[in-house]
C-alpha atoms as a PDB file:
ATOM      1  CA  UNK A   1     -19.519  58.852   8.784  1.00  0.00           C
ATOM      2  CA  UNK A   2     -22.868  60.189   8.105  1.00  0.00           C
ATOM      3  CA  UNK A   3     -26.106  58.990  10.049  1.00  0.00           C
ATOM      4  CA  UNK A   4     -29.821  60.137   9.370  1.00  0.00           C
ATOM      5  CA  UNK A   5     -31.918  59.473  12.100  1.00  0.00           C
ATOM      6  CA  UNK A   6     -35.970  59.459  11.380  1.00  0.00           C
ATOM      7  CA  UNK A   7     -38.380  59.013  13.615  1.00  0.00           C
ATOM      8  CA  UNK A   8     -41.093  57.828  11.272  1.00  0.00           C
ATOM      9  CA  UNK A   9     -41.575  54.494   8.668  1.00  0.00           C
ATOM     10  CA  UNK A  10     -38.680  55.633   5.679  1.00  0.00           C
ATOM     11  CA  UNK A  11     -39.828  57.641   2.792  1.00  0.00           C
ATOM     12  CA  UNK A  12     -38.049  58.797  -0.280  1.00  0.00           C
ATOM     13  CA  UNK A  13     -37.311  62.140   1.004  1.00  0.00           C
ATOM     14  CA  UNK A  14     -35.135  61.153   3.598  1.00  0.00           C
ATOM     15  CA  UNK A  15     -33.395  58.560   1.259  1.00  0.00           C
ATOM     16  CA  UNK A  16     -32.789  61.634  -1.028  1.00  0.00           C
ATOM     17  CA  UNK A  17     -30.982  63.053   1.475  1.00  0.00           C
ATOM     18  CA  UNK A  18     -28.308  60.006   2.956  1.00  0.00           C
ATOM     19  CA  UNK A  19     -27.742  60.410  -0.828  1.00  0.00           C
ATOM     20  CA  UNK A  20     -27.043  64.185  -1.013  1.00  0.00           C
ATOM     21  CA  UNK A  21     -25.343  64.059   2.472  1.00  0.00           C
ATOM     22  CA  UNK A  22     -23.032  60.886   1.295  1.00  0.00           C
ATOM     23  CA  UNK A  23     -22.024  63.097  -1.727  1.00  0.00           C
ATOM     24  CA  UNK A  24     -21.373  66.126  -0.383  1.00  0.00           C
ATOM     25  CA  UNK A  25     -19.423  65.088   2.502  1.00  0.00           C
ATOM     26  CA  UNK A  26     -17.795  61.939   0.385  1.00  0.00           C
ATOM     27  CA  UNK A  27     -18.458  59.455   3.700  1.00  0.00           C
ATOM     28  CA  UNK A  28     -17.591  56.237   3.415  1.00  0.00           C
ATOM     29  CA  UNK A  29     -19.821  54.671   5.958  1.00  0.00           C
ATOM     30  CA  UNK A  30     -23.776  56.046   5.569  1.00  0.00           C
ATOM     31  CA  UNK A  31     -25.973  55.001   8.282  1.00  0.00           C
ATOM     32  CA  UNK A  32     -29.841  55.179   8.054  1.00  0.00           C
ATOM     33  CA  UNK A  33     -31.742  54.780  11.356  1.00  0.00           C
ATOM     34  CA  UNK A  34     -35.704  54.288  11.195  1.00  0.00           C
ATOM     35  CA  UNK A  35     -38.436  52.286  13.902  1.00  0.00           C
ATOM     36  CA  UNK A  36     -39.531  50.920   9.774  1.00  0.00           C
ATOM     37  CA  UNK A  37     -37.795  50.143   6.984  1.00  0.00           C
ATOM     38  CA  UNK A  38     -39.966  50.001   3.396  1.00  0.00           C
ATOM     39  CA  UNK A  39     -38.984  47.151   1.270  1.00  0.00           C
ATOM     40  CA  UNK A  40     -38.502  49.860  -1.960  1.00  0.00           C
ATOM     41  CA  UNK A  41     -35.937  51.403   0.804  1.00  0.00           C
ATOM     42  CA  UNK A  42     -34.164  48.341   2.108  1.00  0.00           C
ATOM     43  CA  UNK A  43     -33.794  47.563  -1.794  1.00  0.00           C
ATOM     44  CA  UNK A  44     -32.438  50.661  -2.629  1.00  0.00           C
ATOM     45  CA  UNK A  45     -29.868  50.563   0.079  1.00  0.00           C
ATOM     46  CA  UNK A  46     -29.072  47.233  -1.163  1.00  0.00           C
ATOM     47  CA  UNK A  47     -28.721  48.589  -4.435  1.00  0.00           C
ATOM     48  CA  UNK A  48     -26.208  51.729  -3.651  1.00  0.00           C
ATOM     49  CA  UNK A  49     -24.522  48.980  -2.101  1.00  0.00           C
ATOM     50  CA  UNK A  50     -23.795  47.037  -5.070  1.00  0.00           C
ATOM     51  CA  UNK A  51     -22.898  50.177  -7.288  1.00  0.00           C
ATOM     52  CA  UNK A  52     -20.045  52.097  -5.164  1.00  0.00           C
ATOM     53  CA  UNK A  53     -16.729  50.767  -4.714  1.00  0.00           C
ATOM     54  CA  UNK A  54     -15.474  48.697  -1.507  1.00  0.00           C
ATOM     55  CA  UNK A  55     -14.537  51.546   0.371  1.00  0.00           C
ATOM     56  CA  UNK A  56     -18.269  53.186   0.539  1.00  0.00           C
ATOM     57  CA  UNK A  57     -21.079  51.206   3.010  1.00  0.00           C
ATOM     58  CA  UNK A  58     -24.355  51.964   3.591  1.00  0.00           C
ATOM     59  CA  UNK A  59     -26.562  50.531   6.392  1.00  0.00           C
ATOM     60  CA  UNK A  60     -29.965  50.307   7.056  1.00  0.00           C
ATOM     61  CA  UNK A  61     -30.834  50.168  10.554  1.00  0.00           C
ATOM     62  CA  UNK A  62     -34.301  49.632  12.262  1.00  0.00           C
ATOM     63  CA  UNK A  63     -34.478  50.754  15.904  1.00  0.00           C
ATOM     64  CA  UNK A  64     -37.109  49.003  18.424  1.00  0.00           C
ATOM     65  CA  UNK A  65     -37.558  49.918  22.290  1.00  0.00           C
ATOM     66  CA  UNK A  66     -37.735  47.224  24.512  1.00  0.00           C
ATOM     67  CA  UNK A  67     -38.551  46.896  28.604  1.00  0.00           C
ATOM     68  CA  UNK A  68     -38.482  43.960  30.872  1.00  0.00           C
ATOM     69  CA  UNK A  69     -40.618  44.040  33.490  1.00  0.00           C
ATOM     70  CA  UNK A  70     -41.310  47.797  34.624  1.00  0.00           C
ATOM     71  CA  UNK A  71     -37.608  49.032  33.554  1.00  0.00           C
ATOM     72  CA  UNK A  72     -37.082  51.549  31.280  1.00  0.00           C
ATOM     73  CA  UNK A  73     -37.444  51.340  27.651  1.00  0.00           C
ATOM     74  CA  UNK A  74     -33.942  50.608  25.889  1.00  0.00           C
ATOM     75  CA  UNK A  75     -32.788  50.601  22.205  1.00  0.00           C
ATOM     76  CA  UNK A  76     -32.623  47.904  20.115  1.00  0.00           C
ATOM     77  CA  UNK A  77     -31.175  48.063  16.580  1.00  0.00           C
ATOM     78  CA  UNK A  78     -31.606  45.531  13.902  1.00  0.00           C
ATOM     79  CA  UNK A  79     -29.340  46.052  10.745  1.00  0.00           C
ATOM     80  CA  UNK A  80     -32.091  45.395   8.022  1.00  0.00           C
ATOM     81  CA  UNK A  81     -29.676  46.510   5.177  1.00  0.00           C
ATOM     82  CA  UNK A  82     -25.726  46.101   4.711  1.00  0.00           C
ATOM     83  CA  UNK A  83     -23.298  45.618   2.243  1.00  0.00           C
ATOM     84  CA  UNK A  84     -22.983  42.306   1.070  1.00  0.00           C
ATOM     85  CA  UNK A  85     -19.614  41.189   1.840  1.00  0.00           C
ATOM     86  CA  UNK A  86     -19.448  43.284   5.047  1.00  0.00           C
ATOM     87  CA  UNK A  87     -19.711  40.405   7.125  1.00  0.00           C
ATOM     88  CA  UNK A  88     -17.257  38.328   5.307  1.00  0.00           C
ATOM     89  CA  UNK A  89     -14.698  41.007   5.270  1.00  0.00           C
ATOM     90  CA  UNK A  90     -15.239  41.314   8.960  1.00  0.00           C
ATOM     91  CA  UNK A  91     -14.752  37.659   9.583  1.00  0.00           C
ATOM     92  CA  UNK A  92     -11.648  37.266   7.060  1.00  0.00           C
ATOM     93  CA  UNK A  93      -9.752  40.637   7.917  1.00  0.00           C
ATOM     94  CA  UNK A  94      -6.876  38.386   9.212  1.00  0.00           C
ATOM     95  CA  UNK A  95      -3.513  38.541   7.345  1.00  0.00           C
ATOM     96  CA  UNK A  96      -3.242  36.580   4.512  1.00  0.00           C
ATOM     97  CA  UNK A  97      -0.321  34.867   6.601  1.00  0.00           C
ATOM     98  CA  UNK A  98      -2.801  33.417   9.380  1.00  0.00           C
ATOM     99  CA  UNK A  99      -4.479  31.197   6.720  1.00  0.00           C
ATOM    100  CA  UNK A 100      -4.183  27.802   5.933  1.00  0.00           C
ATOM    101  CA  UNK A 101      -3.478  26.116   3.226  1.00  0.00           C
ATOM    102  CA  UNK A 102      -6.959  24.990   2.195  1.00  0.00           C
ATOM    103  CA  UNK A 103      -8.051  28.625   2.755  1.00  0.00           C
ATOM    104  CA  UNK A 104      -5.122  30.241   0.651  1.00  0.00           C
ATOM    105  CA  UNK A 105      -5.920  27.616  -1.945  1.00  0.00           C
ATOM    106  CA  UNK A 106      -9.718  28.871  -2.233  1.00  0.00           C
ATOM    107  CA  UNK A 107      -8.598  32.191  -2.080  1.00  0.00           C
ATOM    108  CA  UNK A 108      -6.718  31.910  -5.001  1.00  0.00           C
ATOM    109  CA  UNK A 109      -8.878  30.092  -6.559  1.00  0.00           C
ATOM    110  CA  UNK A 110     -11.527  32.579  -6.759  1.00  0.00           C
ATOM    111  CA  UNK A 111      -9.403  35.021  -7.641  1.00  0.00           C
ATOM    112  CA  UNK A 112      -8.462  33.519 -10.778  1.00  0.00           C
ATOM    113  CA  UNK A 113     -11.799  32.787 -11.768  1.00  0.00           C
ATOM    114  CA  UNK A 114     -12.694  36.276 -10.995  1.00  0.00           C
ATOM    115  CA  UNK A 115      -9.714  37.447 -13.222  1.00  0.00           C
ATOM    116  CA  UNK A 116     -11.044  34.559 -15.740  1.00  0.00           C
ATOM    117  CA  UNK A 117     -14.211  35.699 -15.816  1.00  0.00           C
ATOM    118  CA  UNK A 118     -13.427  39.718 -16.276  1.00  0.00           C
ATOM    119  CA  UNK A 119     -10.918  38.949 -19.000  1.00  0.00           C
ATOM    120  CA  UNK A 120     -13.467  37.169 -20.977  1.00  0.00           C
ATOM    121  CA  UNK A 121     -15.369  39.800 -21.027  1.00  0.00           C
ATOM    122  CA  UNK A 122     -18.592  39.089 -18.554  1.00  0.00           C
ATOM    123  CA  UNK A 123     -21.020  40.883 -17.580  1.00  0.00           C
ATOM    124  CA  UNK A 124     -21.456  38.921 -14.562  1.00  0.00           C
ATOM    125  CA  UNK A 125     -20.825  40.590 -11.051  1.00  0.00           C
ATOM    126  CA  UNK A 126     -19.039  38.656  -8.905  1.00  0.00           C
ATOM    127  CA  UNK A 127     -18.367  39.437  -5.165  1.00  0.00           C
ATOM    128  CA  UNK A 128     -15.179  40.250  -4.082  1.00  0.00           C
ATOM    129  CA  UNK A 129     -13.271  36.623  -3.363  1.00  0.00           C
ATOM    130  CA  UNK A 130     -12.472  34.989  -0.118  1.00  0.00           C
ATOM    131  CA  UNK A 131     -11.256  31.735   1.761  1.00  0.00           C
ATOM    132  CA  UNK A 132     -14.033  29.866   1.549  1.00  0.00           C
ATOM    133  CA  UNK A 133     -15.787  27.340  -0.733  1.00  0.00           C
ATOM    134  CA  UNK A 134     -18.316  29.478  -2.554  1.00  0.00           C
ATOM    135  CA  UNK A 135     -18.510  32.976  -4.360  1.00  0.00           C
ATOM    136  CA  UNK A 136     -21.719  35.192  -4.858  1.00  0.00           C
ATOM    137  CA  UNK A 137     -22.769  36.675  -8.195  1.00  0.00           C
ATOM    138  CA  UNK A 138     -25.202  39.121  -7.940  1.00  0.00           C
ATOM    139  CA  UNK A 139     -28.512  38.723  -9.708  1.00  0.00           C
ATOM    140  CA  UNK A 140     -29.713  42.418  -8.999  1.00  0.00           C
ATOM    141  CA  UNK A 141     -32.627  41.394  -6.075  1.00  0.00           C
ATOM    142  CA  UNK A 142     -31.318  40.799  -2.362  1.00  0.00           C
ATOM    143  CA  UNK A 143     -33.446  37.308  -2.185  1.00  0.00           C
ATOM    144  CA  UNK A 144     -31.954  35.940  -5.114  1.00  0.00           C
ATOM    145  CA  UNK A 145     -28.483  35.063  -5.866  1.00  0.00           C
ATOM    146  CA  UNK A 146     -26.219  32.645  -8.291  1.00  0.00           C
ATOM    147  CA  UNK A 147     -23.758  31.224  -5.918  1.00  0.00           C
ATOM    148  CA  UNK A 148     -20.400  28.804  -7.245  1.00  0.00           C
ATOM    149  CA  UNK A 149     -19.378  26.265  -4.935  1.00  0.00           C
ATOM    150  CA  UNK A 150     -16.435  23.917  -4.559  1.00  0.00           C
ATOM    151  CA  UNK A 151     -16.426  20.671  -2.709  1.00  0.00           C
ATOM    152  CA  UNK A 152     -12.733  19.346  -2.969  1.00  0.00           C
ATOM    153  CA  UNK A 153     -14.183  15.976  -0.342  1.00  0.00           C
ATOM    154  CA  UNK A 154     -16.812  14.656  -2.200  1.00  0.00           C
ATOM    155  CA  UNK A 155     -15.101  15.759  -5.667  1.00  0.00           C
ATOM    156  CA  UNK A 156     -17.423  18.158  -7.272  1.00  0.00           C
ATOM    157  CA  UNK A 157     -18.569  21.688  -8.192  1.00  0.00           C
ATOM    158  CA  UNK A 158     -22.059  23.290  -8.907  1.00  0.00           C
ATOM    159  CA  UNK A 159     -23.773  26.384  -9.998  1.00  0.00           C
ATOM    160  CA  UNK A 160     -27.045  27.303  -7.600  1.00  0.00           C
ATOM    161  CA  UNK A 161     -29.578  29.946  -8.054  1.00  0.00           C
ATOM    162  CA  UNK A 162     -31.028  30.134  -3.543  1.00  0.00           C
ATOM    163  CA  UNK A 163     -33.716  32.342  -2.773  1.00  0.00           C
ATOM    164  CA  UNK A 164     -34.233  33.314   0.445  1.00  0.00           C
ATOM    165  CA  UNK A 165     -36.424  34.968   2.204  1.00  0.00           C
ATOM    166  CA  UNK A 166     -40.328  34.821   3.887  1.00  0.00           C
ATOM    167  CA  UNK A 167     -41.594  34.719   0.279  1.00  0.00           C
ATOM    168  CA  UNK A 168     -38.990  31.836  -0.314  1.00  0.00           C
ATOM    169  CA  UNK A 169     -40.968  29.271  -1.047  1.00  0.00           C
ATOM    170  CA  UNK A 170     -43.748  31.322  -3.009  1.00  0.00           C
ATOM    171  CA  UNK A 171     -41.083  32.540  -5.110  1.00  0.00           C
ATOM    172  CA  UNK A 172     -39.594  29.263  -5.676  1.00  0.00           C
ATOM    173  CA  UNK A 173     -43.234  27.007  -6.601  1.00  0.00           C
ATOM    174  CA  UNK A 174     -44.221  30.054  -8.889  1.00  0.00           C
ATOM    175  CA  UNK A 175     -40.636  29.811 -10.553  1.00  0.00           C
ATOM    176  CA  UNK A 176     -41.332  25.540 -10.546  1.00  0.00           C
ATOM    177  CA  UNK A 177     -44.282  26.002 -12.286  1.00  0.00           C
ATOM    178  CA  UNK A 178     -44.086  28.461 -15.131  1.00  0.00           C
ATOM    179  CA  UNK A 179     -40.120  27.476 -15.338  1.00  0.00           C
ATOM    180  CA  UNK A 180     -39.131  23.945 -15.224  1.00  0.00           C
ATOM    181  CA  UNK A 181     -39.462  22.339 -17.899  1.00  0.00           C
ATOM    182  CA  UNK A 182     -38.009  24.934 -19.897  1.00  0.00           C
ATOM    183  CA  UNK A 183     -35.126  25.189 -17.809  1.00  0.00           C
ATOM    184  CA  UNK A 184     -34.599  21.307 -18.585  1.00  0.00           C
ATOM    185  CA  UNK A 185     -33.986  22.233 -21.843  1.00  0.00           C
ATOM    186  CA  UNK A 186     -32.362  25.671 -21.934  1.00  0.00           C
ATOM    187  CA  UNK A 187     -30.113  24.749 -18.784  1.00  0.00           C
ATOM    188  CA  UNK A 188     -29.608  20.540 -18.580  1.00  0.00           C
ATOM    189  CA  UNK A 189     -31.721  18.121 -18.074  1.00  0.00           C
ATOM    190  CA  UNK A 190     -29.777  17.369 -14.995  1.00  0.00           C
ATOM    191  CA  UNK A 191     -31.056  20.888 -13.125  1.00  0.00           C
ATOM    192  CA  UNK A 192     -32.259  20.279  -9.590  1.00  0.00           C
ATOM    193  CA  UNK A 193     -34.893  21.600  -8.277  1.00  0.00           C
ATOM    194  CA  UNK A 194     -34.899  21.053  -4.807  1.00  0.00           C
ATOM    195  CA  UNK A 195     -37.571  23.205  -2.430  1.00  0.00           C
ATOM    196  CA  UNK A 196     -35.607  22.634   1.205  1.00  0.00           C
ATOM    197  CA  UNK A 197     -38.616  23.691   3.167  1.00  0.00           C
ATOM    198  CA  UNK A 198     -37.611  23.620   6.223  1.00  0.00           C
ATOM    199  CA  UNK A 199     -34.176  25.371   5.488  1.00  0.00           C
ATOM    200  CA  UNK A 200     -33.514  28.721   4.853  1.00  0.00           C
ATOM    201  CA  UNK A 201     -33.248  28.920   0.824  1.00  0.00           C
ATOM    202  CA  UNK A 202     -34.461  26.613  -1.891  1.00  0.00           C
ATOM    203  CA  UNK A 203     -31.721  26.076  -4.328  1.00  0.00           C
ATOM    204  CA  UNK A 204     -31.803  25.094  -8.024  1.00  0.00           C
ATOM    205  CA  UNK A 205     -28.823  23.389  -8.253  1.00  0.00           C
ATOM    206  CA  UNK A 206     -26.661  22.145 -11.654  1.00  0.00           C
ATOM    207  CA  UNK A 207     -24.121  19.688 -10.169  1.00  0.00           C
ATOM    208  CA  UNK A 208     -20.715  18.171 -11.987  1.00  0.00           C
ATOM    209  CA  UNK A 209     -19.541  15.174 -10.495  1.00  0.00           C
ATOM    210  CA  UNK A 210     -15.773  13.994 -10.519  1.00  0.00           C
ATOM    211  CA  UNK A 211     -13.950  16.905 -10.357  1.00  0.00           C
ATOM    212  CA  UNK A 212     -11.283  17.794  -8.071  1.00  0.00           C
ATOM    213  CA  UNK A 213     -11.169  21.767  -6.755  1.00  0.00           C
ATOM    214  CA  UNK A 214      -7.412  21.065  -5.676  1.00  0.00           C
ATOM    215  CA  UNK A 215      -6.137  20.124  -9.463  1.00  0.00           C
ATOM    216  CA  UNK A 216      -5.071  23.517 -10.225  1.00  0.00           C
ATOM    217  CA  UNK A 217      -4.061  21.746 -13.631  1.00  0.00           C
ATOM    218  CA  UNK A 218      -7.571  21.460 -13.439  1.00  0.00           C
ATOM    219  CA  UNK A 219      -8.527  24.732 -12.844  1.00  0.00           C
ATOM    220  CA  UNK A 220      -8.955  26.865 -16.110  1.00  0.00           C
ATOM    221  CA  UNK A 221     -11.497  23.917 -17.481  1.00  0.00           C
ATOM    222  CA  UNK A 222     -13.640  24.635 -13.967  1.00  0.00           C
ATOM    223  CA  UNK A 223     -13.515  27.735 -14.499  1.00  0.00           C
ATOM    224  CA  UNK A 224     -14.759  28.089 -17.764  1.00  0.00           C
ATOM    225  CA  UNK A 225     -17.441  26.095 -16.534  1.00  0.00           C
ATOM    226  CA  UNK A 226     -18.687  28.169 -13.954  1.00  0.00           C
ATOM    227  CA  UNK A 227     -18.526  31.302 -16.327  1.00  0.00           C
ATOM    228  CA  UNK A 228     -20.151  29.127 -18.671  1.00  0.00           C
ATOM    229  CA  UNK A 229     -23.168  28.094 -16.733  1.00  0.00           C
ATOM    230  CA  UNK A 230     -23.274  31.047 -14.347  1.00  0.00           C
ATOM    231  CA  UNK A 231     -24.085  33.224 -17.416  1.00  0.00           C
ATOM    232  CA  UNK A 232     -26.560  30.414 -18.471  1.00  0.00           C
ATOM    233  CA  UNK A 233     -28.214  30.999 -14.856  1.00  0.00           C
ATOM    234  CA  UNK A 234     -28.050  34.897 -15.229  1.00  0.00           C
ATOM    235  CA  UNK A 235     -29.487  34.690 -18.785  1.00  0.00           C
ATOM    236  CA  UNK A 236     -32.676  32.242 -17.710  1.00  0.00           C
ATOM    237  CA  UNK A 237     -33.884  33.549 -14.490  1.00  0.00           C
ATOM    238  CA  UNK A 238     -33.054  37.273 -14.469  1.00  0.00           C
ATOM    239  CA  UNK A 239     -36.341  38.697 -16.384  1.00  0.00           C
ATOM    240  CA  UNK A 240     -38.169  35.912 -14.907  1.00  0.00           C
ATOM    241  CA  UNK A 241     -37.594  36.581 -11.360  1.00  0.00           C
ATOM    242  CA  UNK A 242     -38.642  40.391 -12.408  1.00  0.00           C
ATOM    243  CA  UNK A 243     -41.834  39.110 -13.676  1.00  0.00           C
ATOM    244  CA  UNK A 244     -42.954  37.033 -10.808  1.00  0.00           C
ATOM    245  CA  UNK A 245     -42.149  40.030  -8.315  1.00  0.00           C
ATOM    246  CA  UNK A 246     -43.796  42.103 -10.228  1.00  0.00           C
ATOM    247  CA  UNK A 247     -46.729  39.862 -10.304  1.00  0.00           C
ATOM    248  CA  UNK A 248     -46.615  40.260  -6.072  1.00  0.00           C
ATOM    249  CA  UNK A 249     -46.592  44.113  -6.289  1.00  0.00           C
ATOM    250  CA  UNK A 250     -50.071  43.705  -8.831  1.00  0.00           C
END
């Protein structure tokens, strides 16, 4: 384990070296404490993240001092970066054994759409699968993110883009504007927009009705529609999420 403590808002120097440090010593777990984290840096970390293999984590950490009253100051850290299935893996490091059968059923059933997926040939990046009713796919910016779901109650499945974050909903109007329309006719006619202002992501949203996630006769055709339309999703909003953050940095 390596951990670089700095006393002072991040800069790229000291990034350089968690880098340097994390090679040289080949850690697995690389731990960056600072009182301020620069977006660049907590993007960067999320980006080493995505590139190294399961067994390598990095961690951005921002340390605050707090006091109550007239005690002492005490530490308080905030983890501002982390790989992004660390939680999951975390909460579903139970033996495969312990699950039931709903949960082994997702499980599979990710897995053979990540299999799907990779045999085909895509270049999308899928998070590693679990026992739940959704899987990430990376689009390459922490507050965006493709996300399959499965809803074996009400009978369907969708494809979402979510953005989350304080710049949520400017992110999501600006995309509205220049977008929509287009996106009716690239994507389907039947896209959602939906803004969810008082949650924690807007989602655009490309539902299919009628389908059961528990038909595993079923499941190559679902499959191949997620692939499908998550590479639609990929395709459509990748450059154009660039452009409107790089209209914020302007």
């Amino acid at each position: 384990m390596i951990i670089e403590n700095q006393l002072e808002k991040t800069d790229h120097i000291h990034l350089g070296q968690i880098i340097t440090y994390a090679a040289g010593s080949k850690a697995e777990t690389i731990i960056w404490i600072s009182p301020s984290f620069r977006e660049e840096h907590r993007a960067a970390i999320d980006w080493l993240n995505r590139i190294t293999n399961d067994n390598i984590n990095f961690f951005g950490v921002q340390i605050e001092l707090w006091h109550i009253g007239d005690s002492l100051p005490a530490p308080r850290f905030n983890i501002v970066a982390k790989p992004n299935d660390w939680e999951k893996s975390v909460q579903n490091s139970i033996d495969s054994t312990q699950l039931t059968e709903s949960q082994q059923m997702l499980l599979e059933y990710w897995n053979q759409f990540k299999e799907y997926a990779q045999e085909k040939g895509s270049k999308l990046k899928i998070q590693k699968p679990y026992h739940q009713n959704w899987i990430d796919i990376s689009l390459g910016s922490s507050n965006f993110k493709i996300t399959c779901r499965v809803n074996s109650r009400g009978k369907w499945i969708d494809v979402t883009l979510g953005i989350r974050g304080k710049n949520r909903l400017t992110y999501f109007e600006k995309l509205k504007q220049k977008y929509e329309e287009l996106s009716h006719q690239t994507i389907s006619p039947n896209l959602f927009w939906d803004e969810r202002p008082n949650l924690t992501d807007c989602l655009i949203q490309l539902l299919q009705k009628d389908v059961d996630p528990t038909d595993r006769q079923d499941w190559p055709r679902q499959h191949q529609w997620f692939r499908e339309n998550s590479e639609i999703f990929h395709d459509f909003f990748e450059k154009k999420i660039q452009l409107i953050k790089s209209e914020e940095v302007q």
